[in-house]
PDB file of N, CA and C in Angstrom:
ATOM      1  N   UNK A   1     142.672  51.477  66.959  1.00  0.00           N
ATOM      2  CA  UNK A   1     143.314  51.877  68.210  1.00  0.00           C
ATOM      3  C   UNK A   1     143.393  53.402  68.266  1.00  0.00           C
ATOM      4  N   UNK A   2     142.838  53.860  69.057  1.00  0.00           N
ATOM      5  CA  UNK A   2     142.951  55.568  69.420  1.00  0.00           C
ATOM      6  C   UNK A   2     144.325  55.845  69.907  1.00  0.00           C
ATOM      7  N   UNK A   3     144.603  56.766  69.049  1.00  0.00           N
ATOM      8  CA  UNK A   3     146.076  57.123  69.850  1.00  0.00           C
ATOM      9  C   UNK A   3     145.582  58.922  69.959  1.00  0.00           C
ATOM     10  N   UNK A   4     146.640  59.434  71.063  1.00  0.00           N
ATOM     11  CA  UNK A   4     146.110  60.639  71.449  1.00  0.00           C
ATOM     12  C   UNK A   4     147.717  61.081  71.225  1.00  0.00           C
ATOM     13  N   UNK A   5     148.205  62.621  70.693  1.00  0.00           N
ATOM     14  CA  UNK A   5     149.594  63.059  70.524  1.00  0.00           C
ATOM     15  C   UNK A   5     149.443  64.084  70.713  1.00  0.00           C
ATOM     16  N   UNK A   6     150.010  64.616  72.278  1.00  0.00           N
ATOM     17  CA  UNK A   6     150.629  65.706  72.605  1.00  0.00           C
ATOM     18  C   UNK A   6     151.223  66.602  72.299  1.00  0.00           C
ATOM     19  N   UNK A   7     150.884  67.949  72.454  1.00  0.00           N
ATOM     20  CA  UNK A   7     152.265  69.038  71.575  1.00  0.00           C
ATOM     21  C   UNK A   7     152.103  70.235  72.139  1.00  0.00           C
ATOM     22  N   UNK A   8     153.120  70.834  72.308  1.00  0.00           N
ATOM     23  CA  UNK A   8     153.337  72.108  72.806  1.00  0.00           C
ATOM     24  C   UNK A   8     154.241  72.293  73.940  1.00  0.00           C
ATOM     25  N   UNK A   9     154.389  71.434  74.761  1.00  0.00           N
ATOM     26  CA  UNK A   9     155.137  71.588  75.910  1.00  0.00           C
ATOM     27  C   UNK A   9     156.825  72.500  75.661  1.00  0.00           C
ATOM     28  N   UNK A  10     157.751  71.995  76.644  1.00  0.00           N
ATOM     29  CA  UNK A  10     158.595  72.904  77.175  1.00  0.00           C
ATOM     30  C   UNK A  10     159.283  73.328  78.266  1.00  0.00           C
ATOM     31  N   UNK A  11     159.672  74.378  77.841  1.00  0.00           N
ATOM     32  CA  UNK A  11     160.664  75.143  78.506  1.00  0.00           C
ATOM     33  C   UNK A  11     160.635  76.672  79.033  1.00  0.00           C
ATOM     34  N   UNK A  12     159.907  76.876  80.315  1.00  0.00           N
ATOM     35  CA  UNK A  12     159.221  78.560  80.163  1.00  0.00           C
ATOM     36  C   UNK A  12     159.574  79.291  81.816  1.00  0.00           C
ATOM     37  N   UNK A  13     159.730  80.629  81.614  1.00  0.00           N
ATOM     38  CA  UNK A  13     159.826  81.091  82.931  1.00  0.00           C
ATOM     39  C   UNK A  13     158.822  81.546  83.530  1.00  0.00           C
ATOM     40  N   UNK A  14     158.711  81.418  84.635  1.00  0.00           N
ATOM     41  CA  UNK A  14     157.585  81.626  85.776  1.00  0.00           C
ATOM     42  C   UNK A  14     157.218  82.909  85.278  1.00  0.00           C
ATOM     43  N   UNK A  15     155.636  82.664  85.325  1.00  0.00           N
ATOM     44  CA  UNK A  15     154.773  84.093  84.510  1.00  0.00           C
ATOM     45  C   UNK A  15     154.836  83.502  83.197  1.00  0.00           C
ATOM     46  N   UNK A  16     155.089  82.934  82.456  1.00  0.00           N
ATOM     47  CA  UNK A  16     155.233  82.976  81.284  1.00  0.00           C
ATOM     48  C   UNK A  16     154.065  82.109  80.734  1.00  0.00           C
ATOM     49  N   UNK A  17     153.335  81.830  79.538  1.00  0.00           N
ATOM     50  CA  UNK A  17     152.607  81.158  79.345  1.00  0.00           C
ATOM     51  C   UNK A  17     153.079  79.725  77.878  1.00  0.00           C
ATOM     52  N   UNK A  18     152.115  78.817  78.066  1.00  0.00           N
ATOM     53  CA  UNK A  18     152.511  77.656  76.954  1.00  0.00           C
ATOM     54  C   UNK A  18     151.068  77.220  76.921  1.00  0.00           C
ATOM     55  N   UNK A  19     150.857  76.413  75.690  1.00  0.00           N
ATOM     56  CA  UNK A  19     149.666  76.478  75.034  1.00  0.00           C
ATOM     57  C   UNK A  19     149.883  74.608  74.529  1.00  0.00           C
ATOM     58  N   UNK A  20     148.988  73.700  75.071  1.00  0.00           N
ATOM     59  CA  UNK A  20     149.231  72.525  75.041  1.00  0.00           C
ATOM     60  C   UNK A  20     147.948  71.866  73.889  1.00  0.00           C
ATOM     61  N   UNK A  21     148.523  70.570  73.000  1.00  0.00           N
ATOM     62  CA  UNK A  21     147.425  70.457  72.330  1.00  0.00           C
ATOM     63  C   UNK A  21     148.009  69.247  72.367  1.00  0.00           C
ATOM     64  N   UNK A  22     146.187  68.445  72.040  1.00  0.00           N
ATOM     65  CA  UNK A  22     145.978  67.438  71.951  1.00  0.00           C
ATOM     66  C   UNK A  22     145.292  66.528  70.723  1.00  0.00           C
ATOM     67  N   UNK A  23     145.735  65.917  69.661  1.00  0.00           N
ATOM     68  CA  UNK A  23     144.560  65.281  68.699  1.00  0.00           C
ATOM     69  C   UNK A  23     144.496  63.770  68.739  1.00  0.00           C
ATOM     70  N   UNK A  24     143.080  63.459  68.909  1.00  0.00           N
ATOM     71  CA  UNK A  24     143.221  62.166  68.625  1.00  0.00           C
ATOM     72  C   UNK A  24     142.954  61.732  67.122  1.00  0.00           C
ATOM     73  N   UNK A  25     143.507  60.769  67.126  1.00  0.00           N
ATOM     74  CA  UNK A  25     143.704  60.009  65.984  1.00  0.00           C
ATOM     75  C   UNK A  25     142.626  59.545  64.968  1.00  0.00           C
ATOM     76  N   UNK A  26     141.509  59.557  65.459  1.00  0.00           N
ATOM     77  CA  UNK A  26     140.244  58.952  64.662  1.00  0.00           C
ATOM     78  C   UNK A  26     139.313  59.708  65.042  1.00  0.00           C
ATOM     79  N   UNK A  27     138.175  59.486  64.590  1.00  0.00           N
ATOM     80  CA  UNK A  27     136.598  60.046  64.965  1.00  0.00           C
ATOM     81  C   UNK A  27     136.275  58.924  66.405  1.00  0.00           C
ATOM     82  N   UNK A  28     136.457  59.915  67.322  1.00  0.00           N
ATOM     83  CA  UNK A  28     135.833  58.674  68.876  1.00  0.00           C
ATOM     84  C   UNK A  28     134.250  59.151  69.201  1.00  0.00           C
ATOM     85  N   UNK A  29     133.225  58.551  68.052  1.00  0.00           N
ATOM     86  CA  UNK A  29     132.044  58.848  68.561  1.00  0.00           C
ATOM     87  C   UNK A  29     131.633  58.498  69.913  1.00  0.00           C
ATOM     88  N   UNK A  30     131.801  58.062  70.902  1.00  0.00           N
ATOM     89  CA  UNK A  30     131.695  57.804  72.350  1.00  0.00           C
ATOM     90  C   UNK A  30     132.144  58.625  72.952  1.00  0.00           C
ATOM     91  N   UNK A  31     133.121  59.191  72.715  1.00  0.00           N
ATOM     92  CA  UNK A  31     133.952  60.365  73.086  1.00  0.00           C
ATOM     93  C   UNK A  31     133.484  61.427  74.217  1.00  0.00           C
ATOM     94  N   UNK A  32     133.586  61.069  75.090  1.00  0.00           N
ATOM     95  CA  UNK A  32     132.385  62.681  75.901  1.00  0.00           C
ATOM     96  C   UNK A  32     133.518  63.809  76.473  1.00  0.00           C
ATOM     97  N   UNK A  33     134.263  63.265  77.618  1.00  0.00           N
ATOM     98  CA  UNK A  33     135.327  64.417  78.260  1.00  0.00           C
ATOM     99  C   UNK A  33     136.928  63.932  77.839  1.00  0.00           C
ATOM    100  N   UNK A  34     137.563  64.968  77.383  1.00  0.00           N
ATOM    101  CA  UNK A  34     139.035  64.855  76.823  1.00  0.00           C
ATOM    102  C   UNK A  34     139.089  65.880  78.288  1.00  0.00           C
ATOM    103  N   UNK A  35     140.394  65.204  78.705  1.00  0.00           N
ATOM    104  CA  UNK A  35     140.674  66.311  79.965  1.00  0.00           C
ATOM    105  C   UNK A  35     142.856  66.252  79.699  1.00  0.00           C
ATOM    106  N   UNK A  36     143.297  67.080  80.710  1.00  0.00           N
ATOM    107  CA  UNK A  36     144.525  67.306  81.093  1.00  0.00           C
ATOM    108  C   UNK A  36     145.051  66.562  82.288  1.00  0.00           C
ATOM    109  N   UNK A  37     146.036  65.442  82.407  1.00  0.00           N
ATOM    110  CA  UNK A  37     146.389  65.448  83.565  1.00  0.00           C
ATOM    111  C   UNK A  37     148.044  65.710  84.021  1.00  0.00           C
ATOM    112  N   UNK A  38     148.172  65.643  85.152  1.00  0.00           N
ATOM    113  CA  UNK A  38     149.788  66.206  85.200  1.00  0.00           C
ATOM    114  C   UNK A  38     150.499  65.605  86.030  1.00  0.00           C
ATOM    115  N   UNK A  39     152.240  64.897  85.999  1.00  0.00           N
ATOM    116  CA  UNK A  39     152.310  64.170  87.402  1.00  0.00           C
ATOM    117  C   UNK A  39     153.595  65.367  87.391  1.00  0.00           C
ATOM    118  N   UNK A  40     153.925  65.452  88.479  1.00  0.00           N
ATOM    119  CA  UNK A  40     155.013  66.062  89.027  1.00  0.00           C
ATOM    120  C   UNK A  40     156.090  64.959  89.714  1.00  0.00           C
ATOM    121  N   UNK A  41     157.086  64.693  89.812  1.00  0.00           N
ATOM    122  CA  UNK A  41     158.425  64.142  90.338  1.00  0.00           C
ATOM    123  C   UNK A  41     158.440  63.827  91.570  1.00  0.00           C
ATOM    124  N   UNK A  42     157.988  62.529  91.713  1.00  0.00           N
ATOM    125  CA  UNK A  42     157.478  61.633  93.561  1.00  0.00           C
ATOM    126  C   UNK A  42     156.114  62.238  93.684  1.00  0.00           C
ATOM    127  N   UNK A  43     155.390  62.634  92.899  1.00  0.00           N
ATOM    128  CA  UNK A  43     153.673  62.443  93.330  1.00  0.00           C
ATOM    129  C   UNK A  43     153.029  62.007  92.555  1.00  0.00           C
ATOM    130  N   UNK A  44     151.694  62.066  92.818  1.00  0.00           N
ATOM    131  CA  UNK A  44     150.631  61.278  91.982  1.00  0.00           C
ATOM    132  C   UNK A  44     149.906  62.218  90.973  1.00  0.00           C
ATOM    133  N   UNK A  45     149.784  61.110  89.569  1.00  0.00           N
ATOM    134  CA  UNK A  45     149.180  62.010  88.563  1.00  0.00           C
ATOM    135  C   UNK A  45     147.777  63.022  89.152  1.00  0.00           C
ATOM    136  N   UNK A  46     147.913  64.234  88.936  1.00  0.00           N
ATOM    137  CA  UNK A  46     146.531  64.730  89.477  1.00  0.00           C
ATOM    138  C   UNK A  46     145.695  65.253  88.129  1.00  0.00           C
ATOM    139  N   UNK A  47     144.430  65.466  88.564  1.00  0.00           N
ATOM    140  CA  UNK A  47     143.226  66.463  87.038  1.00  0.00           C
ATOM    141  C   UNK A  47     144.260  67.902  87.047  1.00  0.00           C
ATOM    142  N   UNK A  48     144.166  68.325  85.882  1.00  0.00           N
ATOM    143  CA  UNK A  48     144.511  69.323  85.618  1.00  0.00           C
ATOM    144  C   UNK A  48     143.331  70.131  85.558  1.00  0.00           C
ATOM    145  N   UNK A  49     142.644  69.579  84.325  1.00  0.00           N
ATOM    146  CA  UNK A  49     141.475  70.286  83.159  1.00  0.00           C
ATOM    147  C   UNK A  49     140.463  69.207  83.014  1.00  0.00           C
ATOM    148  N   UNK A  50     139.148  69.022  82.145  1.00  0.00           N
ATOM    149  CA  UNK A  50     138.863  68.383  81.866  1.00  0.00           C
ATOM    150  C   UNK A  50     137.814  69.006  80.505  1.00  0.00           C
ATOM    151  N   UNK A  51     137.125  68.667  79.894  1.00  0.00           N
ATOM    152  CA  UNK A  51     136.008  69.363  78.884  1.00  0.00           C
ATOM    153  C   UNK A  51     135.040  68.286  78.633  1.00  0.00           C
ATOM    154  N   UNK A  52     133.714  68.418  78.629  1.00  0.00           N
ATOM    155  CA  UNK A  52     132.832  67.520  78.032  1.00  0.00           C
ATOM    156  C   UNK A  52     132.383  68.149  76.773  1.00  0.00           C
ATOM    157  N   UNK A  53     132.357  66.778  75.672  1.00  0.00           N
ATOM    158  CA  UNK A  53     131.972  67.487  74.047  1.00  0.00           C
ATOM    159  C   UNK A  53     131.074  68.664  74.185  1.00  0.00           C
ATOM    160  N   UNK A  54     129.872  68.645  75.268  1.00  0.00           N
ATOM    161  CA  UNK A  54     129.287  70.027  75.272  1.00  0.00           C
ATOM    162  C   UNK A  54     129.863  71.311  75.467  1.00  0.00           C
ATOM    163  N   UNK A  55     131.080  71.095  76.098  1.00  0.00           N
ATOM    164  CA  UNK A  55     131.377  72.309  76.829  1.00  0.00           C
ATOM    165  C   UNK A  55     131.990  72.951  78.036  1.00  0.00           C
ATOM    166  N   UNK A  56     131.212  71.659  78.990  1.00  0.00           N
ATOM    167  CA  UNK A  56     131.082  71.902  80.355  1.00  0.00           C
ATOM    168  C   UNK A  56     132.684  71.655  80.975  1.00  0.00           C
ATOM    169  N   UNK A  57     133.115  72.390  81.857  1.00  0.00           N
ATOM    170  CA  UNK A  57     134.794  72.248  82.063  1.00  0.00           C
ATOM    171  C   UNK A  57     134.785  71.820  83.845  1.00  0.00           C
ATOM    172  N   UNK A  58     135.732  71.538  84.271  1.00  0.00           N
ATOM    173  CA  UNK A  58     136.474  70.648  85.662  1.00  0.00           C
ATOM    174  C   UNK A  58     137.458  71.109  85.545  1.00  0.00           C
ATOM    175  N   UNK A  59     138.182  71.891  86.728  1.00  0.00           N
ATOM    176  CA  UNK A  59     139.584  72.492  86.796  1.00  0.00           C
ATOM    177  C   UNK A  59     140.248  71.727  88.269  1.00  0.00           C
ATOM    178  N   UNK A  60     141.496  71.344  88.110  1.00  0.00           N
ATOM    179  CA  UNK A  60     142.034  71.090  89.565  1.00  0.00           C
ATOM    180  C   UNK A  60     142.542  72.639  89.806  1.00  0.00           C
ATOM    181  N   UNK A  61     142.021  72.570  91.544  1.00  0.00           N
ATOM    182  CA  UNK A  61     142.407  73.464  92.302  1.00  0.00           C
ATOM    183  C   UNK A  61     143.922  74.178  92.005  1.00  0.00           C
ATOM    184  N   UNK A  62     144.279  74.095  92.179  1.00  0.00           N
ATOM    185  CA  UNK A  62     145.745  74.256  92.236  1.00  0.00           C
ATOM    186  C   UNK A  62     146.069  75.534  90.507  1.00  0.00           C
ATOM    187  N   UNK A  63     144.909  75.523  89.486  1.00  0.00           N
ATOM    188  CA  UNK A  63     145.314  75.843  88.419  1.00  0.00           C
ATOM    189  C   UNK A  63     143.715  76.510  87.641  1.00  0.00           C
ATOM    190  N   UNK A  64     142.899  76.891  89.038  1.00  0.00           N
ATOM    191  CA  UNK A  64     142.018  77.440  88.751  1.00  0.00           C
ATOM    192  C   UNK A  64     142.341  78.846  88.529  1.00  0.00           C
ATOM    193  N   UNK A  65     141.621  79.575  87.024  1.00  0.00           N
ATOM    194  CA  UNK A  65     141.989  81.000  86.964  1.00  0.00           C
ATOM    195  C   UNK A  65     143.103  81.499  85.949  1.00  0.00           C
ATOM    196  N   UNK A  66     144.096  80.599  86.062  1.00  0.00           N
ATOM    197  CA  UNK A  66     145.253  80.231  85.102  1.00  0.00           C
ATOM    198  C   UNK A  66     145.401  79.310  84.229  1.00  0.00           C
ATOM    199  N   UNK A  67     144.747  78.537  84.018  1.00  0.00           N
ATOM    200  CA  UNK A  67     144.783  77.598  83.032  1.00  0.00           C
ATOM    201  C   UNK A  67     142.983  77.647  82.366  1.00  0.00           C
ATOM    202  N   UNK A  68     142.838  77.702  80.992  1.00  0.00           N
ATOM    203  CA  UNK A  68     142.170  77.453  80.453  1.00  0.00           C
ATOM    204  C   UNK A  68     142.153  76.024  79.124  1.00  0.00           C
ATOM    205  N   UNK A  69     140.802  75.719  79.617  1.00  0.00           N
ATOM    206  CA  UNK A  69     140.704  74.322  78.510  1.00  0.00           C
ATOM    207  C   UNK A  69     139.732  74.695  77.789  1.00  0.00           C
ATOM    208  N   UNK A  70     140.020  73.889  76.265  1.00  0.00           N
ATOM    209  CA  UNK A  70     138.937  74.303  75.499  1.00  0.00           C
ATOM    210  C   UNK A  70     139.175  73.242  74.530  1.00  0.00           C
ATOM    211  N   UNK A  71     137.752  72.459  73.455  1.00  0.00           N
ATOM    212  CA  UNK A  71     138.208  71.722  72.693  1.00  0.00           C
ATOM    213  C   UNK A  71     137.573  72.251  71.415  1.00  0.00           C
ATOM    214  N   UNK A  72     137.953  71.317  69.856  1.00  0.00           N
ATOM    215  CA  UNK A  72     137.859  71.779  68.542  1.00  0.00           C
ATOM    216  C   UNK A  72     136.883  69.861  68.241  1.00  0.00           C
ATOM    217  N   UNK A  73     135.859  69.713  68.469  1.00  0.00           N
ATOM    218  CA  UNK A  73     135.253  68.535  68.007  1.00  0.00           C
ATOM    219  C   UNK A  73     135.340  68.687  66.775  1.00  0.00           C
ATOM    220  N   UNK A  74     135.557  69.540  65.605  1.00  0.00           N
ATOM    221  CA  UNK A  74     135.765  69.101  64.650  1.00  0.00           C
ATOM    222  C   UNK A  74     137.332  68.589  64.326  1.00  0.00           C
ATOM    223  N   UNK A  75     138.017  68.654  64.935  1.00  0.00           N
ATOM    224  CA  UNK A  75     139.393  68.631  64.806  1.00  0.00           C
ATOM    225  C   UNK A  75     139.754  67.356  66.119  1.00  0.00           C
ATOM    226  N   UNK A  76     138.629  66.586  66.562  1.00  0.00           N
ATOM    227  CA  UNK A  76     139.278  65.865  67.540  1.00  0.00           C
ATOM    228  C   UNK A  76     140.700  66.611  68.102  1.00  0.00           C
ATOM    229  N   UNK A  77     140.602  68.065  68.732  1.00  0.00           N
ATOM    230  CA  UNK A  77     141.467  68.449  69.344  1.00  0.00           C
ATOM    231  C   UNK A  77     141.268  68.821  71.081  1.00  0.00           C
ATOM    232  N   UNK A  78     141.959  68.967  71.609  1.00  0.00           N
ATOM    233  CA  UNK A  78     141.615  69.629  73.017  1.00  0.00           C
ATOM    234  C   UNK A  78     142.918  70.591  73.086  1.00  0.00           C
ATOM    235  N   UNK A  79     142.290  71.378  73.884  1.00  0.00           N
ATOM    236  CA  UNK A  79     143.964  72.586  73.997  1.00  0.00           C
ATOM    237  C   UNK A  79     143.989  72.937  75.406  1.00  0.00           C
ATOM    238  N   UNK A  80     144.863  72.958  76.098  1.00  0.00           N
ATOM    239  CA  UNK A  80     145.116  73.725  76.975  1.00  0.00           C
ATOM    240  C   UNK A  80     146.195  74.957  77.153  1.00  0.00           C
ATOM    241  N   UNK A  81     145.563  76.030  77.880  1.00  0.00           N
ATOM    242  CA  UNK A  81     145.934  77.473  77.384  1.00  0.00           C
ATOM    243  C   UNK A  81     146.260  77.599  78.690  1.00  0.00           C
ATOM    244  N   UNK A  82     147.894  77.622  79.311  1.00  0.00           N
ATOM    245  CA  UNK A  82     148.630  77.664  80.269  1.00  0.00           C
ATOM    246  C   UNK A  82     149.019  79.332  80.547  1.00  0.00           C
ATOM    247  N   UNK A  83     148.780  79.860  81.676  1.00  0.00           N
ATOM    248  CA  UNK A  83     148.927  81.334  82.051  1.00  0.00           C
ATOM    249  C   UNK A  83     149.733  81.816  83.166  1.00  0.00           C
ATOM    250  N   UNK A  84     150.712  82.577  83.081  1.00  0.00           N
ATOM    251  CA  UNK A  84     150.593  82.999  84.926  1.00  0.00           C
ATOM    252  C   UNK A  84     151.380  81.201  85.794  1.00  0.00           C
ATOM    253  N   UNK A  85     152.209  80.472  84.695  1.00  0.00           N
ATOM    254  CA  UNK A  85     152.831  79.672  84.973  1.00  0.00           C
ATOM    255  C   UNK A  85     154.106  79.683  86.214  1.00  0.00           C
ATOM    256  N   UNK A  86     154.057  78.972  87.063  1.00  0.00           N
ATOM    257  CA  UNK A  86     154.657  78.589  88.396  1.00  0.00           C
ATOM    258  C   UNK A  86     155.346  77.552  88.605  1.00  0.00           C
ATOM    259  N   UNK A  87     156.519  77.477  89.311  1.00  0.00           N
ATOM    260  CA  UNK A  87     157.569  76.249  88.994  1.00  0.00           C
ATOM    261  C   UNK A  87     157.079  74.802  89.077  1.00  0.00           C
ATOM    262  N   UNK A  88     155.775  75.328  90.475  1.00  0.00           N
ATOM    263  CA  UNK A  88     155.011  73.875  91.077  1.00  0.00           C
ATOM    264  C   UNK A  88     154.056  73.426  89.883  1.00  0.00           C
ATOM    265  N   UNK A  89     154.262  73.997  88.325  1.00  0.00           N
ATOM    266  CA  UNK A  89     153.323  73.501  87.776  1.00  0.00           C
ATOM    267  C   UNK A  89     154.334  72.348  86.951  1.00  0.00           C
ATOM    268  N   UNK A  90     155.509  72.624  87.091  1.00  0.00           N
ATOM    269  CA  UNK A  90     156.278  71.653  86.358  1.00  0.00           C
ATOM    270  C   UNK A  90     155.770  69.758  86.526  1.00  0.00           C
ATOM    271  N   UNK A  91     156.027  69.202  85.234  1.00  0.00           N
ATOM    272  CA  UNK A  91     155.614  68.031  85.401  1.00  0.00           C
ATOM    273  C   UNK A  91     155.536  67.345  83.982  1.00  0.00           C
ATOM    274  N   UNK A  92     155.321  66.121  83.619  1.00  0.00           N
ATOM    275  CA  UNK A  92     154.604  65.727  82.317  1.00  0.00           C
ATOM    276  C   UNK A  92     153.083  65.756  82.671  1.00  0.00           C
ATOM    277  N   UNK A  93     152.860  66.354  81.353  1.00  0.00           N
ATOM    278  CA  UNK A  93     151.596  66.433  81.317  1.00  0.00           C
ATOM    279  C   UNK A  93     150.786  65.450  80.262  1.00  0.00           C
ATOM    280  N   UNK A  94     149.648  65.038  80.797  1.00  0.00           N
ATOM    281  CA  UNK A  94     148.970  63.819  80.008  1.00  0.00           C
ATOM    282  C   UNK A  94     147.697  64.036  79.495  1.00  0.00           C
ATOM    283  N   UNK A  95     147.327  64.029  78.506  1.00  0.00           N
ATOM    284  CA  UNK A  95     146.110  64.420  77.806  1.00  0.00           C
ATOM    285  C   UNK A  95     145.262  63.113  78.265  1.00  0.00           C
ATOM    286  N   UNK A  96     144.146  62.890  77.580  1.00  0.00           N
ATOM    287  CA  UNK A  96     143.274  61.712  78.334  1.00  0.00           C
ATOM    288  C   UNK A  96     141.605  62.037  77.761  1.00  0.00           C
ATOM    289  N   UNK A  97     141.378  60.619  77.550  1.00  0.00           N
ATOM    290  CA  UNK A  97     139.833  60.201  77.413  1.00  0.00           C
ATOM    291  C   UNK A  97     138.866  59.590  77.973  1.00  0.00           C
ATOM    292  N   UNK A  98     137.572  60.161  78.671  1.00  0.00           N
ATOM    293  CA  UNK A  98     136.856  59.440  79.671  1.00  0.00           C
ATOM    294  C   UNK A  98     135.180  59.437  78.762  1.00  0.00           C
ATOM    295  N   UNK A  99     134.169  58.553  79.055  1.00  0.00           N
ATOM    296  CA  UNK A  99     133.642  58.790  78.760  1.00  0.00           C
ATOM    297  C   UNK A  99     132.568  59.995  79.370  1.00  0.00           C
ATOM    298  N   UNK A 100     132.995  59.699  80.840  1.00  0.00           N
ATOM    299  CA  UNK A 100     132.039  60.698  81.161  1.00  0.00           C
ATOM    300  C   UNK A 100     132.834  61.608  82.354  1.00  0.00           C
ATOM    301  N   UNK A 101     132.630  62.888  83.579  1.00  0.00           N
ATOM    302  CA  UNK A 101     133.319  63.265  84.400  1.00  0.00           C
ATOM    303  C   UNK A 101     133.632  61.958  85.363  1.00  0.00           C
ATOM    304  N   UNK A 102     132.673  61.484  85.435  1.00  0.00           N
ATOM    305  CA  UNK A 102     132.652  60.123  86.436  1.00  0.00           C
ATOM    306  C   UNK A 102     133.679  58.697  86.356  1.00  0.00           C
ATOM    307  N   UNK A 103     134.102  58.831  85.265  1.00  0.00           N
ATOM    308  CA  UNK A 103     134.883  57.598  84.979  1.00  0.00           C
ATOM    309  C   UNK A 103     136.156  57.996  84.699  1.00  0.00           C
ATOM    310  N   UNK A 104     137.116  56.697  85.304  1.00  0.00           N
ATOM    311  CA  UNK A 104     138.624  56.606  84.472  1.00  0.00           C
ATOM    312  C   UNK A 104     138.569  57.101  83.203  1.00  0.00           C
ATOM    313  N   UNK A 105     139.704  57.984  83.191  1.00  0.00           N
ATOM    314  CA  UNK A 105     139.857  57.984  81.330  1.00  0.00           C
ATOM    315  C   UNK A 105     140.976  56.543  80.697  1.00  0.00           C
ATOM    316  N   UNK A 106     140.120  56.346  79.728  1.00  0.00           N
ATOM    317  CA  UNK A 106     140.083  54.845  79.455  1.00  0.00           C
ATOM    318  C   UNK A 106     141.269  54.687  78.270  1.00  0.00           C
ATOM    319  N   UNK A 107     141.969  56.076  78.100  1.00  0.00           N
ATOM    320  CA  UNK A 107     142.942  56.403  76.620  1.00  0.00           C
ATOM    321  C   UNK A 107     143.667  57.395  77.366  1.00  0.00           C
ATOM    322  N   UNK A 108     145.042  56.901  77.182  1.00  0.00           N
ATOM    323  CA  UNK A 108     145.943  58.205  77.634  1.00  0.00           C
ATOM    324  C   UNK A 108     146.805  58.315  76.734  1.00  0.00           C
ATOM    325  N   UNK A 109     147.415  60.224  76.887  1.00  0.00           N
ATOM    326  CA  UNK A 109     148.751  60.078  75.584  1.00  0.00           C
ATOM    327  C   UNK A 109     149.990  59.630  76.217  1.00  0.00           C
ATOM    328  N   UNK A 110     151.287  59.956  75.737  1.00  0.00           N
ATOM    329  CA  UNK A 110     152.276  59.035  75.896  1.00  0.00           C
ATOM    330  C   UNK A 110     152.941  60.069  77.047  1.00  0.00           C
ATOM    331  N   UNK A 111     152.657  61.831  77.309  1.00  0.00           N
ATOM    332  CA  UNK A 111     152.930  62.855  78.418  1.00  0.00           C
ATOM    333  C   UNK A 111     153.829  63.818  77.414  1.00  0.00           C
ATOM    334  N   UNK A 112     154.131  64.633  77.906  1.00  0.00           N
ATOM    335  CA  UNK A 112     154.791  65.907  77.266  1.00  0.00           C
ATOM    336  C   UNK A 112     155.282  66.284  78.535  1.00  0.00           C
ATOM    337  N   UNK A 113     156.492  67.341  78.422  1.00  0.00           N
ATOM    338  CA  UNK A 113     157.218  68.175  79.357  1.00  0.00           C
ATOM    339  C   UNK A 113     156.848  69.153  79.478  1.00  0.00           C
ATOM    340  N   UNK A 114     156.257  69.518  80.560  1.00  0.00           N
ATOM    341  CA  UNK A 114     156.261  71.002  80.725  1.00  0.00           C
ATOM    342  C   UNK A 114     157.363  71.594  82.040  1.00  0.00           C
ATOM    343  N   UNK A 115     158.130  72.289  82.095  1.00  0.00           N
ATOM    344  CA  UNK A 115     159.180  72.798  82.675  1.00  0.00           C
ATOM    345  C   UNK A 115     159.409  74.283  82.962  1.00  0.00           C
ATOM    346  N   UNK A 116     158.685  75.055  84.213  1.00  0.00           N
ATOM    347  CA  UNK A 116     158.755  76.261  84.710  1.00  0.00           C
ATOM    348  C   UNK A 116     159.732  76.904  85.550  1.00  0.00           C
ATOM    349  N   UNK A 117     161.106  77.584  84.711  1.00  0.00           N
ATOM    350  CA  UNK A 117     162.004  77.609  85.821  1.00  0.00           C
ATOM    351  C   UNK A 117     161.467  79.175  86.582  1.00  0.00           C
ATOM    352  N   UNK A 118     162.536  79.221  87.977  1.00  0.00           N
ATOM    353  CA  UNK A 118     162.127  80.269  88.728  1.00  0.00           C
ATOM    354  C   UNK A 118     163.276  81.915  88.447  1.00  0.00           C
TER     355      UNK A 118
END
C-alpha cells in the first residue's frame, strides 16, 4: 500500500514563504506525475503544482510565479517551494499520485495546513 506523508505546513504571514514535502513510502515504479493539490473552506479541491518523473511541471493559475515544484526520484520526494504567500492561499494542502498529466491521481496524502494570516 503506498502511503504518501506530508510535511512542512503551517502558520505564516502574507509575503512570507513555507516549503512543503512529500515522500512516498515505497519505490512506485509506475509512478509518472506527483503533483500538489489544495482545498480551501466551501470550495473545491483545485491543482496547485504538478511534476512528471522527467521534469516537466503544470501550475494552477492562481500560483503561477510563486510557487515552485520540484521532485528528488531518488528520495521518492516531491517539494513544494511556497513564495510571496497570500491569505487566499490558505487551505489543506494534498500531495498526490497520477500516472500521467491526464489522469486522476489514483494516491492521495492524508492534507497538511497551510495558514496565511493578513
Amino acid at each position: 500500500q503506498v502511503q504518501l506523508v506530508e510535511s512542512g505546513g503551517g502558520l505564516v504571514q502574507a509575503g512570507g514563504s513555507l516549503r512543503l514535502s512529500c515522500v512516498a513510502s515505497r519505490i512506485i515504479f509506475s509512478t509518472n506525475v506527483m503533483g500538489w493539490y489544495r482545498q480551501a473552506p466551501g470550495k473545491q479541491r483545485e491543482l496547485v503544482a504538478r511534476i512528471s518523473r522527467g521534469g516537466s511541471t503544470n501550475y494552477g493559475d492562481p500560483v503561477k510565479a510563486r510557487f515552485t515544484i520540484s521532485r528528488d526520484n531518488t528520495k521518492n520526494t516531491v517539494y513544494l517551494q511556497m513564495n510571496s504567500l497570500k491569505p487566499e492561499d490558505t487551505g489543506v494542502y494534498y500531495c498526490a499520485v497520477a500516472l500521467t498529466f491526464g489522469t486522476i491521481p489514483h494516491t492521495w496524502g492524508q492534507g497538511i495546513q497551510v495558514t496565511v494570516s493578513s
